[in-house]
PDB file of N, CA and C in Angstrom:
ATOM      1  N   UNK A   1     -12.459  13.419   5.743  1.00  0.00           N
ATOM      2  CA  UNK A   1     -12.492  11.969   5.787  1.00  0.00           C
ATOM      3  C   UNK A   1     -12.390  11.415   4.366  1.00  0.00           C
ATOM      4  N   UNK A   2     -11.672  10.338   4.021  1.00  0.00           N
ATOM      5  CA  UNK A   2     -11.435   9.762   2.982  1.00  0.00           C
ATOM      6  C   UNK A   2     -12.758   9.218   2.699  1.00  0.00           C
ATOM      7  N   UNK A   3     -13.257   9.604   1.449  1.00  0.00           N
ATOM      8  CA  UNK A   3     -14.109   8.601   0.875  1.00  0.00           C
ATOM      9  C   UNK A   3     -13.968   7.590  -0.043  1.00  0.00           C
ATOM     10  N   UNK A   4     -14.098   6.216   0.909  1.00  0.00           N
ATOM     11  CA  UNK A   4     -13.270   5.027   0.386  1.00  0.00           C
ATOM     12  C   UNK A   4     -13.986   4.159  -0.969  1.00  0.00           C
ATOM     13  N   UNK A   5     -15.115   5.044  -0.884  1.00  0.00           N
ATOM     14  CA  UNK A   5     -16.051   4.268  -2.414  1.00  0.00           C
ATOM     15  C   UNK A   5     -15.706   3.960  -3.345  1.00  0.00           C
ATOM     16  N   UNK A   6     -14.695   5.281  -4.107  1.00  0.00           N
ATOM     17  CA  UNK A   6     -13.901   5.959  -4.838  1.00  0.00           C
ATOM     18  C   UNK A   6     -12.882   4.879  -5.228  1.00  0.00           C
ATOM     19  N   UNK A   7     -12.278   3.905  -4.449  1.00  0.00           N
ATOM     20  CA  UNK A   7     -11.643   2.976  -4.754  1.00  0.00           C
ATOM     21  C   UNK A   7     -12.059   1.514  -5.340  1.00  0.00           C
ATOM     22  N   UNK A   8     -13.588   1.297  -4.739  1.00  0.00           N
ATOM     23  CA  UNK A   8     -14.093  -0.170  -5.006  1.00  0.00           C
ATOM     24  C   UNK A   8     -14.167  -0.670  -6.546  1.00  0.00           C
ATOM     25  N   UNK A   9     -13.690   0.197  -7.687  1.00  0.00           N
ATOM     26  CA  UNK A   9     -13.396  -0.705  -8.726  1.00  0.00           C
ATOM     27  C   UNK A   9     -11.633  -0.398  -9.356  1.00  0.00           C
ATOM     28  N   UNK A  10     -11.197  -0.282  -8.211  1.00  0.00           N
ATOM     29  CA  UNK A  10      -9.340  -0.355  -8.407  1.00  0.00           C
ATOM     30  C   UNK A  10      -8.705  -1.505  -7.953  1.00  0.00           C
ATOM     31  N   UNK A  11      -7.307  -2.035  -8.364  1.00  0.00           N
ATOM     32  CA  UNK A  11      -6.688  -2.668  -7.856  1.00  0.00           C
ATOM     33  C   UNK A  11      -6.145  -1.496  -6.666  1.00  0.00           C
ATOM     34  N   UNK A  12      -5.690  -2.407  -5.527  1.00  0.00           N
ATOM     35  CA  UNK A  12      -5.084  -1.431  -4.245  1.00  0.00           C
ATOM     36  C   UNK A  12      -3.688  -2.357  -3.658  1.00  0.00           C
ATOM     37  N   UNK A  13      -3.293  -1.468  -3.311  1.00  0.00           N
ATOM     38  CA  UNK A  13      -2.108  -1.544  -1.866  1.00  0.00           C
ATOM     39  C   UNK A  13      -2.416  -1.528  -0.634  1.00  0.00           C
ATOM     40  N   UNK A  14      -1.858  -2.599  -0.082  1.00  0.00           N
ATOM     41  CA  UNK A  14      -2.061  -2.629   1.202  1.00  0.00           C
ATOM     42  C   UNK A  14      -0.606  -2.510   1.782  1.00  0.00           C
ATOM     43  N   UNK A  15       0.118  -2.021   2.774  1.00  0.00           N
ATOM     44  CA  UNK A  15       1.026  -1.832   3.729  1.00  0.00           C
ATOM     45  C   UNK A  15       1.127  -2.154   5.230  1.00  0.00           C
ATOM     46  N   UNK A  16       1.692  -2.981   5.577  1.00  0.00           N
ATOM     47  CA  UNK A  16       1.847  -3.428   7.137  1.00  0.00           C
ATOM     48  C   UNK A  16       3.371  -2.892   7.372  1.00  0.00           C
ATOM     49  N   UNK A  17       3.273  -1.597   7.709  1.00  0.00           N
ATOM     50  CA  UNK A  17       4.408  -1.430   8.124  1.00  0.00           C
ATOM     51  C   UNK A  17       5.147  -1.641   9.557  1.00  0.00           C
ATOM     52  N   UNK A  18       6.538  -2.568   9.740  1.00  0.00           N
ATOM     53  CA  UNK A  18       7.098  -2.432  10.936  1.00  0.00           C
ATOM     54  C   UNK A  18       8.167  -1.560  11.096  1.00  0.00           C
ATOM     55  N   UNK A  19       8.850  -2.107  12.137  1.00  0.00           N
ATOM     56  CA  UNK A  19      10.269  -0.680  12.304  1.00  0.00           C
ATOM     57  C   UNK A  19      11.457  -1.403  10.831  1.00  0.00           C
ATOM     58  N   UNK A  20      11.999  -2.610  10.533  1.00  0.00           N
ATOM     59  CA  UNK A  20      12.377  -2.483   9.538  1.00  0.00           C
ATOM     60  C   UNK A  20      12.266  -3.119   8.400  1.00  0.00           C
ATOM     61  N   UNK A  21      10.981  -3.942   8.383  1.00  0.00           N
ATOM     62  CA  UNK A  21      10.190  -4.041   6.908  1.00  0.00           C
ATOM     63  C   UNK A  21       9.066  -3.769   7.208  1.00  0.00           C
ATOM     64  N   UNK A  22       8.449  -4.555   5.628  1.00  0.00           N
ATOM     65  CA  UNK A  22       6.843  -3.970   5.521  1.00  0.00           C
ATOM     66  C   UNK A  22       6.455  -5.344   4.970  1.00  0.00           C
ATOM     67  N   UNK A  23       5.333  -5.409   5.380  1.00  0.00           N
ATOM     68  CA  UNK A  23       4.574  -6.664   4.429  1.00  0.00           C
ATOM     69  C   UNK A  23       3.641  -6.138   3.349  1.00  0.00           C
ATOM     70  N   UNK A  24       3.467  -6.131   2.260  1.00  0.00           N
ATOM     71  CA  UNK A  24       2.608  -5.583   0.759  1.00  0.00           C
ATOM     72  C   UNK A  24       1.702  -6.460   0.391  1.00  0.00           C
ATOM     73  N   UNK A  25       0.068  -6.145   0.246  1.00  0.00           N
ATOM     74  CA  UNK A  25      -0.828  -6.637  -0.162  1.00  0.00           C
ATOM     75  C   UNK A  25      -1.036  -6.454  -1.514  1.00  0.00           C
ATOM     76  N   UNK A  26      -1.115  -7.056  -2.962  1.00  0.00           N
ATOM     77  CA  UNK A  26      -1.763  -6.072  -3.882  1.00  0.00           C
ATOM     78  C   UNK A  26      -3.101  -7.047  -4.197  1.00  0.00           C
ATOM     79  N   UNK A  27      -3.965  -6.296  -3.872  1.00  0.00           N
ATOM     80  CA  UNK A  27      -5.464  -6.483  -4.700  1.00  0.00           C
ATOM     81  C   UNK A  27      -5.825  -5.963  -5.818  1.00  0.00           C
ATOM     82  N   UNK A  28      -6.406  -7.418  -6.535  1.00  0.00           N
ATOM     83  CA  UNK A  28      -7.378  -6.705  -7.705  1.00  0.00           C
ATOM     84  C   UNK A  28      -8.657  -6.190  -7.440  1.00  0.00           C
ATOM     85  N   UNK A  29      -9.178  -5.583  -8.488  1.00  0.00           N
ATOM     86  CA  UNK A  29     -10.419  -4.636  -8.042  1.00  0.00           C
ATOM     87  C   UNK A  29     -11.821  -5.348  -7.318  1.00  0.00           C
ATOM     88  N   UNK A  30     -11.459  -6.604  -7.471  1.00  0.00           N
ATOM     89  CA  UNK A  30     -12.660  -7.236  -6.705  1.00  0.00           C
ATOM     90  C   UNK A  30     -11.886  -8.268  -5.516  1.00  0.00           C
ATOM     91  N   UNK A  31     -11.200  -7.693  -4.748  1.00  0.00           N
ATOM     92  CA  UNK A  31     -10.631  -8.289  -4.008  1.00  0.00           C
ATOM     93  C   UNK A  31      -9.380  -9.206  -3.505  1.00  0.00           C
ATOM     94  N   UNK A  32      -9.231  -9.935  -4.699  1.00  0.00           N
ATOM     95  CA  UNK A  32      -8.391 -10.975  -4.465  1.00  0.00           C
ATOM     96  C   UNK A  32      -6.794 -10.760  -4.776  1.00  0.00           C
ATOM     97  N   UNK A  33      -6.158 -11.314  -4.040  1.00  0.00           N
ATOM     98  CA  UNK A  33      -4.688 -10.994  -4.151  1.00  0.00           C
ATOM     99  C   UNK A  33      -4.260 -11.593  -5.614  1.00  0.00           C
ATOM    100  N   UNK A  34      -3.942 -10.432  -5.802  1.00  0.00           N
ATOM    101  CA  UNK A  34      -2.976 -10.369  -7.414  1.00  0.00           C
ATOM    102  C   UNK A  34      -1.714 -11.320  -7.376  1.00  0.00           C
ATOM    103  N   UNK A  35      -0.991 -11.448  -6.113  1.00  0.00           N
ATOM    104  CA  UNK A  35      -0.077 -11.944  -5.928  1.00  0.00           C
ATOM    105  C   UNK A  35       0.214 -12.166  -4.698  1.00  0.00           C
ATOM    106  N   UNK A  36       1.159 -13.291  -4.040  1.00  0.00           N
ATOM    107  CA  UNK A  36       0.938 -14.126  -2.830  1.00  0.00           C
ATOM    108  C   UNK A  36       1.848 -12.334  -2.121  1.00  0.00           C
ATOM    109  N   UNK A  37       1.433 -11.956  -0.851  1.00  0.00           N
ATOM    110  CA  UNK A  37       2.079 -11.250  -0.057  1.00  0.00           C
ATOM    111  C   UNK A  37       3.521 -11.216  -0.405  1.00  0.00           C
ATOM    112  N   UNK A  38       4.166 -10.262  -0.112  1.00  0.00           N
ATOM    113  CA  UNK A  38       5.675 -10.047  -0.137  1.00  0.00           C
ATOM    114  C   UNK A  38       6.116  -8.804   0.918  1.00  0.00           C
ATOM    115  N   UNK A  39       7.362  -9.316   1.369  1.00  0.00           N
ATOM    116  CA  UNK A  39       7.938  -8.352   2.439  1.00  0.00           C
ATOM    117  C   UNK A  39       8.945  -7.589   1.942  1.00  0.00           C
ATOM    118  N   UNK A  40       9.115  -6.225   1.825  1.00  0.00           N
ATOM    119  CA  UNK A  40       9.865  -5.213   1.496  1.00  0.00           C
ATOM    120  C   UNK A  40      11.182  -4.860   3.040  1.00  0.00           C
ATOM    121  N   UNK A  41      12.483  -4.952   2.543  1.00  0.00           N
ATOM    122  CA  UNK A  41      13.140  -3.952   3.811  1.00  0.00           C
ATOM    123  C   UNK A  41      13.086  -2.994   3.790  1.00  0.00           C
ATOM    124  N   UNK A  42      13.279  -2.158   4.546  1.00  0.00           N
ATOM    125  CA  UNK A  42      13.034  -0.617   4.683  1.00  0.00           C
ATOM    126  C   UNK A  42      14.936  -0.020   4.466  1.00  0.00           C
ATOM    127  N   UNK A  43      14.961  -0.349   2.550  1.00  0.00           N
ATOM    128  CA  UNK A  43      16.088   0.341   2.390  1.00  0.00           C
ATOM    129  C   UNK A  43      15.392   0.658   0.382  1.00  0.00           C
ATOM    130  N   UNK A  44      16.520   1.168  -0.062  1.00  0.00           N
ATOM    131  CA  UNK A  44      16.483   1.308  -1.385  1.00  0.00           C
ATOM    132  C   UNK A  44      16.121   0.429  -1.614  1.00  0.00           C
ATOM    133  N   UNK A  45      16.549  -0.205  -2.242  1.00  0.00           N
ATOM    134  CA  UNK A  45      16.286  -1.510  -2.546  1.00  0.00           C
ATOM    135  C   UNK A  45      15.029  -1.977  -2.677  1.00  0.00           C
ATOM    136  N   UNK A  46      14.280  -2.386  -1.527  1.00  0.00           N
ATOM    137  CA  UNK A  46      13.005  -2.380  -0.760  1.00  0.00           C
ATOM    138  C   UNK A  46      12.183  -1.892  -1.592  1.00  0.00           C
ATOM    139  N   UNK A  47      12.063  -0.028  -1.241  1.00  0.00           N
ATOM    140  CA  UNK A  47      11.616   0.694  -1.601  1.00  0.00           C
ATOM    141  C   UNK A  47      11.313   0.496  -3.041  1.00  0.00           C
ATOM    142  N   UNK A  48      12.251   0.436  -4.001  1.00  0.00           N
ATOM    143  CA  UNK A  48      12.376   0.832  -5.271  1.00  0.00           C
ATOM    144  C   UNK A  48      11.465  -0.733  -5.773  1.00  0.00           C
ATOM    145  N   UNK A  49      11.810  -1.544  -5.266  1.00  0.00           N
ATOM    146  CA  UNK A  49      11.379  -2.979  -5.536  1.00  0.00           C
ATOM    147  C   UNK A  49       9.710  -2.760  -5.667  1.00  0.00           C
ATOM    148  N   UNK A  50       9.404  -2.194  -4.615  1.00  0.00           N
ATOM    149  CA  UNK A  50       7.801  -1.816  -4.080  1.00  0.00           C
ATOM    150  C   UNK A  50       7.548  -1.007  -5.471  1.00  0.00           C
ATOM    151  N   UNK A  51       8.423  -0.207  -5.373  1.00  0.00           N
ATOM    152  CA  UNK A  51       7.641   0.848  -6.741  1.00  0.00           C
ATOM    153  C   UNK A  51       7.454   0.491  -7.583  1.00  0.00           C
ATOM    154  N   UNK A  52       8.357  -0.543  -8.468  1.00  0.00           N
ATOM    155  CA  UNK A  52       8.209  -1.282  -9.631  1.00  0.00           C
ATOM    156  C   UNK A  52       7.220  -2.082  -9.463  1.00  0.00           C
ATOM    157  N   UNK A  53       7.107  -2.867  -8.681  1.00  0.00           N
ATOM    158  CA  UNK A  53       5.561  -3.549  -9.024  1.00  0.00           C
ATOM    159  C   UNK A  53       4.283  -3.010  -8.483  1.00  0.00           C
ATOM    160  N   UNK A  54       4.503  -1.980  -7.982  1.00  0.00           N
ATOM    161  CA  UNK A  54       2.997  -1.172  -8.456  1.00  0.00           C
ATOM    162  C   UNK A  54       2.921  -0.606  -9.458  1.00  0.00           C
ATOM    163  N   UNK A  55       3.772   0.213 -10.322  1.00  0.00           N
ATOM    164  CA  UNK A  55       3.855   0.163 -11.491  1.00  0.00           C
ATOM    165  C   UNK A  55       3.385  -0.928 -12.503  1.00  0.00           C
ATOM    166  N   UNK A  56       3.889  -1.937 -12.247  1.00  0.00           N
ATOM    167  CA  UNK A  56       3.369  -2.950 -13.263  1.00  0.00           C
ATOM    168  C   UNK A  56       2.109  -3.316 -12.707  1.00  0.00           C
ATOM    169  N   UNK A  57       0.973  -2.658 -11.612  1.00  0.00           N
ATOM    170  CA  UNK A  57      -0.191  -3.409 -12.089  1.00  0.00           C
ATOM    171  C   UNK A  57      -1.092  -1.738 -12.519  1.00  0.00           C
ATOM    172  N   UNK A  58      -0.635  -0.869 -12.371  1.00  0.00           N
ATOM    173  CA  UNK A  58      -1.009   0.264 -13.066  1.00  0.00           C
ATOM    174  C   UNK A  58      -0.794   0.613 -14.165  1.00  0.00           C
ATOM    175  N   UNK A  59       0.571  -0.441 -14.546  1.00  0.00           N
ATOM    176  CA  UNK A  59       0.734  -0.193 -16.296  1.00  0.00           C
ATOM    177  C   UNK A  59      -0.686  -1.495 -17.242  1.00  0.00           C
ATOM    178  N   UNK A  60      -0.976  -2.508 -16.041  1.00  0.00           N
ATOM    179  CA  UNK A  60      -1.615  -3.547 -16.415  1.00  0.00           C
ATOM    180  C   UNK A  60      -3.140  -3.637 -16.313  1.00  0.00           C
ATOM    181  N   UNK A  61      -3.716  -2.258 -15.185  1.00  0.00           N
ATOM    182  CA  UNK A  61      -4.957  -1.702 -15.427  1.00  0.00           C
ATOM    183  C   UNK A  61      -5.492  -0.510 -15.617  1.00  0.00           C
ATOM    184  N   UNK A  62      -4.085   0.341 -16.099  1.00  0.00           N
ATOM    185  CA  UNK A  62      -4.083   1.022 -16.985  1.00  0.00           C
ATOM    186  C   UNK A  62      -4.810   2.092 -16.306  1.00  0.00           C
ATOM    187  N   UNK A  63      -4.529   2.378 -14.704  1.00  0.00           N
ATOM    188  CA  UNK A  63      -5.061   3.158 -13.652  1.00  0.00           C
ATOM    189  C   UNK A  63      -4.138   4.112 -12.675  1.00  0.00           C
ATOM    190  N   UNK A  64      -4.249   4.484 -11.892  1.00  0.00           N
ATOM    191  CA  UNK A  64      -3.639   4.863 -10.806  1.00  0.00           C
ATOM    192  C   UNK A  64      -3.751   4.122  -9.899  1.00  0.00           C
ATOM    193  N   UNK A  65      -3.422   3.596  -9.270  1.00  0.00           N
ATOM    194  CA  UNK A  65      -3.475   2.065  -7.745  1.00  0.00           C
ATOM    195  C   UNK A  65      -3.469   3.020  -6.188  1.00  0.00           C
ATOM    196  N   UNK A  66      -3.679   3.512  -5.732  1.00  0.00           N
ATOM    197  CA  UNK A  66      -4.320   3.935  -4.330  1.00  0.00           C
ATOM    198  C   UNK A  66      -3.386   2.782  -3.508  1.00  0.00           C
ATOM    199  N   UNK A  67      -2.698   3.470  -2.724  1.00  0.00           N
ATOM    200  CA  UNK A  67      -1.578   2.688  -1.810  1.00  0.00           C
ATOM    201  C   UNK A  67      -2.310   2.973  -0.383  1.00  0.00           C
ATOM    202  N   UNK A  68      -2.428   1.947   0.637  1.00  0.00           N
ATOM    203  CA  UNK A  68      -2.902   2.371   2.023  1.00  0.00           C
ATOM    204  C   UNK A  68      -1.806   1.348   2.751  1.00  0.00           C
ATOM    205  N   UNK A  69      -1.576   2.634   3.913  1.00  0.00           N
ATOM    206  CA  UNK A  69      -0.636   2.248   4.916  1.00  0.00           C
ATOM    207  C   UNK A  69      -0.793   2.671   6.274  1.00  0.00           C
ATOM    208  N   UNK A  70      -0.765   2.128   7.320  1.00  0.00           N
ATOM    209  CA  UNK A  70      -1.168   2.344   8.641  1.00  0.00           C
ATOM    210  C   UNK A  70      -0.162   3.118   9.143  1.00  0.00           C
ATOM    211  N   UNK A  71      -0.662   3.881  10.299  1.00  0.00           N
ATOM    212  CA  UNK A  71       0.235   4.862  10.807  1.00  0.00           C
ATOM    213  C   UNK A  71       0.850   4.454  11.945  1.00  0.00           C
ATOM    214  N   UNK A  72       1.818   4.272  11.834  1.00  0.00           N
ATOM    215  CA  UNK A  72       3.099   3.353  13.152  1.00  0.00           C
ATOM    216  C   UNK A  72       3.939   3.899  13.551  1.00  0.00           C
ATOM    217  N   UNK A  73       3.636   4.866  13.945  1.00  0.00           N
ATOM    218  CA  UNK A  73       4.447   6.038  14.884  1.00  0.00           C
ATOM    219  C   UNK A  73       5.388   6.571  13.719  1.00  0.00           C
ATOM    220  N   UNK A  74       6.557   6.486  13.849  1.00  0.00           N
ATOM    221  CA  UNK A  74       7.654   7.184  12.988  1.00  0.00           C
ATOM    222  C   UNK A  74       7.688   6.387  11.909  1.00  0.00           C
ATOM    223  N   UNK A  75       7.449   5.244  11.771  1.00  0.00           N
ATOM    224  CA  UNK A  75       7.872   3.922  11.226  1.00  0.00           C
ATOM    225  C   UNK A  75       7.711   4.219   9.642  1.00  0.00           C
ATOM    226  N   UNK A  76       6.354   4.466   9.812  1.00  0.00           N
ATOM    227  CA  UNK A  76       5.756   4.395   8.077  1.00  0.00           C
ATOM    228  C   UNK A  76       6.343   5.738   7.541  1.00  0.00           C
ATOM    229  N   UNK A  77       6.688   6.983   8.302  1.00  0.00           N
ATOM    230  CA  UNK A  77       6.909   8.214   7.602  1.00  0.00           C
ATOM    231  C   UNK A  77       8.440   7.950   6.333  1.00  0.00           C
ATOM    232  N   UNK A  78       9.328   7.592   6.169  1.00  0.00           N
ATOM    233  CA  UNK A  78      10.354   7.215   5.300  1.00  0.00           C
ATOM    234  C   UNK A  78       9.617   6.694   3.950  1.00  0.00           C
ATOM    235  N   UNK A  79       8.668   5.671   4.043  1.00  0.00           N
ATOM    236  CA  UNK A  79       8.563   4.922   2.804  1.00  0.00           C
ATOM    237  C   UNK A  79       6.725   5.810   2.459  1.00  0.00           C
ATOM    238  N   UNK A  80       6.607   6.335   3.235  1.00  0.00           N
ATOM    239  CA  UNK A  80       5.487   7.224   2.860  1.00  0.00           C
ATOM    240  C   UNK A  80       6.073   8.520   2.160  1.00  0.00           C
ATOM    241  N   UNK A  81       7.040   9.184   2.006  1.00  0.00           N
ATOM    242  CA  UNK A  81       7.389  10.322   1.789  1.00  0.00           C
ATOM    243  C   UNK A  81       7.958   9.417   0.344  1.00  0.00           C
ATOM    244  N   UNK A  82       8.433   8.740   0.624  1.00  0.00           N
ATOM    245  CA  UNK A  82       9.193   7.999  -1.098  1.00  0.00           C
ATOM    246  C   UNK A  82       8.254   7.596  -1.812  1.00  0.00           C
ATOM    247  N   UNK A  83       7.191   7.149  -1.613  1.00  0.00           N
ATOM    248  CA  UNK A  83       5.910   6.659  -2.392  1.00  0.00           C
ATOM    249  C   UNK A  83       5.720   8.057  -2.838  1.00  0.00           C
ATOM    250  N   UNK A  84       5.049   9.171  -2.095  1.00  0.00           N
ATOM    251  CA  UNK A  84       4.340  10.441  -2.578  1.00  0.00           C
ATOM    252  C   UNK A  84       5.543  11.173  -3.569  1.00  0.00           C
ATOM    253  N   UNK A  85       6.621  11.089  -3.076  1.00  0.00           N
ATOM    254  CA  UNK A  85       7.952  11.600  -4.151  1.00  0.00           C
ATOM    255  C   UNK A  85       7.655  10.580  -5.555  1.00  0.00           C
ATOM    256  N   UNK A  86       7.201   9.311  -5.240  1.00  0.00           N
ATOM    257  CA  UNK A  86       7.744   8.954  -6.720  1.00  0.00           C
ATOM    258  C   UNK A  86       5.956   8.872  -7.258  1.00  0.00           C
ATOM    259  N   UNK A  87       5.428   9.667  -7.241  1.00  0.00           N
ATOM    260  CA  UNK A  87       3.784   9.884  -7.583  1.00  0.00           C
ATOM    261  C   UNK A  87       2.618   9.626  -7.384  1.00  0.00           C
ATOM    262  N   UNK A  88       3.063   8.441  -5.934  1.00  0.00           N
ATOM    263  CA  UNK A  88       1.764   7.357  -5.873  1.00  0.00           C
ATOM    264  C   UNK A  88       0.764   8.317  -4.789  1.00  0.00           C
ATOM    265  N   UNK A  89      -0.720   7.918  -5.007  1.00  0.00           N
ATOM    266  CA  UNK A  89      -1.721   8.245  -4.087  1.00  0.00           C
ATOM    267  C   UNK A  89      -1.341   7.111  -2.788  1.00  0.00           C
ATOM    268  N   UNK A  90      -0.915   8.082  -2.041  1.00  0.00           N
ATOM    269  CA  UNK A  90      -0.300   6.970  -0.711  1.00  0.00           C
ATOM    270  C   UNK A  90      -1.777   7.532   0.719  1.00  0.00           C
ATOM    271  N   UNK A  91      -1.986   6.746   1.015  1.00  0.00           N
ATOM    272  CA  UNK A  91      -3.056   6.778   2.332  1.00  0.00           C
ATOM    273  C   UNK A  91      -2.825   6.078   3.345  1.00  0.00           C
ATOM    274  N   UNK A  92      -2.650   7.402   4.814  1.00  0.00           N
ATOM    275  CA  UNK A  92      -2.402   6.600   5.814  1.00  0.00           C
ATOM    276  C   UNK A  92      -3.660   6.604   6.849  1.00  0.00           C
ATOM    277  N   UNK A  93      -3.585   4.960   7.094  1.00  0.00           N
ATOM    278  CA  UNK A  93      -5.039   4.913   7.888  1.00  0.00           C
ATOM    279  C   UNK A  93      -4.786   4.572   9.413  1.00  0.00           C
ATOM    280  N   UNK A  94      -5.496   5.139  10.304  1.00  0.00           N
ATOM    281  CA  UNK A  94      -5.172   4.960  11.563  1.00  0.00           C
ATOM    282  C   UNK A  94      -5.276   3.700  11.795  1.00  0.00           C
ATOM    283  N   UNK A  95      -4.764   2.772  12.600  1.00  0.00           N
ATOM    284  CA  UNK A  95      -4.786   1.468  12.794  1.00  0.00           C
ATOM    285  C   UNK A  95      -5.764   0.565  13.813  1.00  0.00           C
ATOM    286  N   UNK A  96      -6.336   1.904  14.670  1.00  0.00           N
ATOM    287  CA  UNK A  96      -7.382   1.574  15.290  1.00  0.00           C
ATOM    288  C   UNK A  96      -8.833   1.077  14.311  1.00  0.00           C
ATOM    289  N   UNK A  97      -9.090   2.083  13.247  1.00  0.00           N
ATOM    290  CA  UNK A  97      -9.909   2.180  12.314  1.00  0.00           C
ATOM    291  C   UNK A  97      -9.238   0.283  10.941  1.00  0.00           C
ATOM    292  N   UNK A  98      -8.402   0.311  10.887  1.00  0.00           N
ATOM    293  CA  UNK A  98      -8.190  -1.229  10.025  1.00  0.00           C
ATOM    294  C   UNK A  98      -8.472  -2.791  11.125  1.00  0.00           C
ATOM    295  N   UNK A  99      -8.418  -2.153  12.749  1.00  0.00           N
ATOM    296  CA  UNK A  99      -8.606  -3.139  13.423  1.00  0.00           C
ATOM    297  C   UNK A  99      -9.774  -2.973  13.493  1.00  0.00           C
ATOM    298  N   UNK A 100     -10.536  -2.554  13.541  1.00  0.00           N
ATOM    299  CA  UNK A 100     -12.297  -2.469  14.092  1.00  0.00           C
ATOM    300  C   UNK A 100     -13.079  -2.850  12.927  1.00  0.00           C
ATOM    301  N   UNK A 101     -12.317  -2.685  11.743  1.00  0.00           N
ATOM    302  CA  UNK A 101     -13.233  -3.439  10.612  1.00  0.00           C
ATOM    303  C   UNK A 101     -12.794  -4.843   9.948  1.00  0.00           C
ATOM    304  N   UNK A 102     -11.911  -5.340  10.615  1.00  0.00           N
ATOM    305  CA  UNK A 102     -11.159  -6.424  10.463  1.00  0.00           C
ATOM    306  C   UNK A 102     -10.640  -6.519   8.959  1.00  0.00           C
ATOM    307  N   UNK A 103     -10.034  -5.656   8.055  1.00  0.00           N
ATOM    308  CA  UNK A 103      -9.490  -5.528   7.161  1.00  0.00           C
ATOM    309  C   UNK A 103      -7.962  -6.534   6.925  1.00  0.00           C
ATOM    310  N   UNK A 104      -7.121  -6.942   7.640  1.00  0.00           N
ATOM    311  CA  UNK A 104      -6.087  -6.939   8.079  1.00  0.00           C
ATOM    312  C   UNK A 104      -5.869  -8.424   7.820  1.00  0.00           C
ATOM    313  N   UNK A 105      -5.015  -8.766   7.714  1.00  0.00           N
ATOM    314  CA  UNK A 105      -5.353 -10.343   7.544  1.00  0.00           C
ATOM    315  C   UNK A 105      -4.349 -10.848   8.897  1.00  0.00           C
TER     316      UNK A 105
END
């Protein structure tokens, strides 16, 4: 089991993945959105777009950023395998478990 403690003084990722985008949360370490939501397509593009600005808030707290993404059947596996290829700590959380704690906006 993930122990999620480990994160409470990081900025994080959040992921709503559908079949062909995603919606992206980024939080700073005490919660609040770093920046208004943004939707990624599920192409290069997309992808690469996503990477660069997690990059820039890991170049900006000078951390590693912890990416979490729900598990949506086939859906999330593509941009989960490209995150872990390009270095990120990617976490997929069952979606039953983000609904029962009302995480989700």
């Amino acid at each position: 089991m993930l122990n999620m403690s480990k994160f409470l003084n990081s900025p994080s990722v959040g992921i709503d993945v559908s079949a062909e985008f995603s919606m992206v949360s980024i939080l700073s370490p005490d919660g609040s959105k770093l920046r208004k939501p943004f939707k990624i397509i599920h192409d290069s593009d997309g992808y690469n777009y996503l990477a660069t600005e997690i990059k820039k808030v890991e170049e900006a707290f000078s951390m590693k950023v912890p990416v979490f993404m729900e598990s949506t059947g086939v859906y999330h596996l593509t941009l989960f395998y490209f995150m872990k290829n390009q270095g990120f700590d990617v976490f997929v959380i069952n979606p039953l478990i983000t609904n029962s704690n009302k995480i989700r906006e």
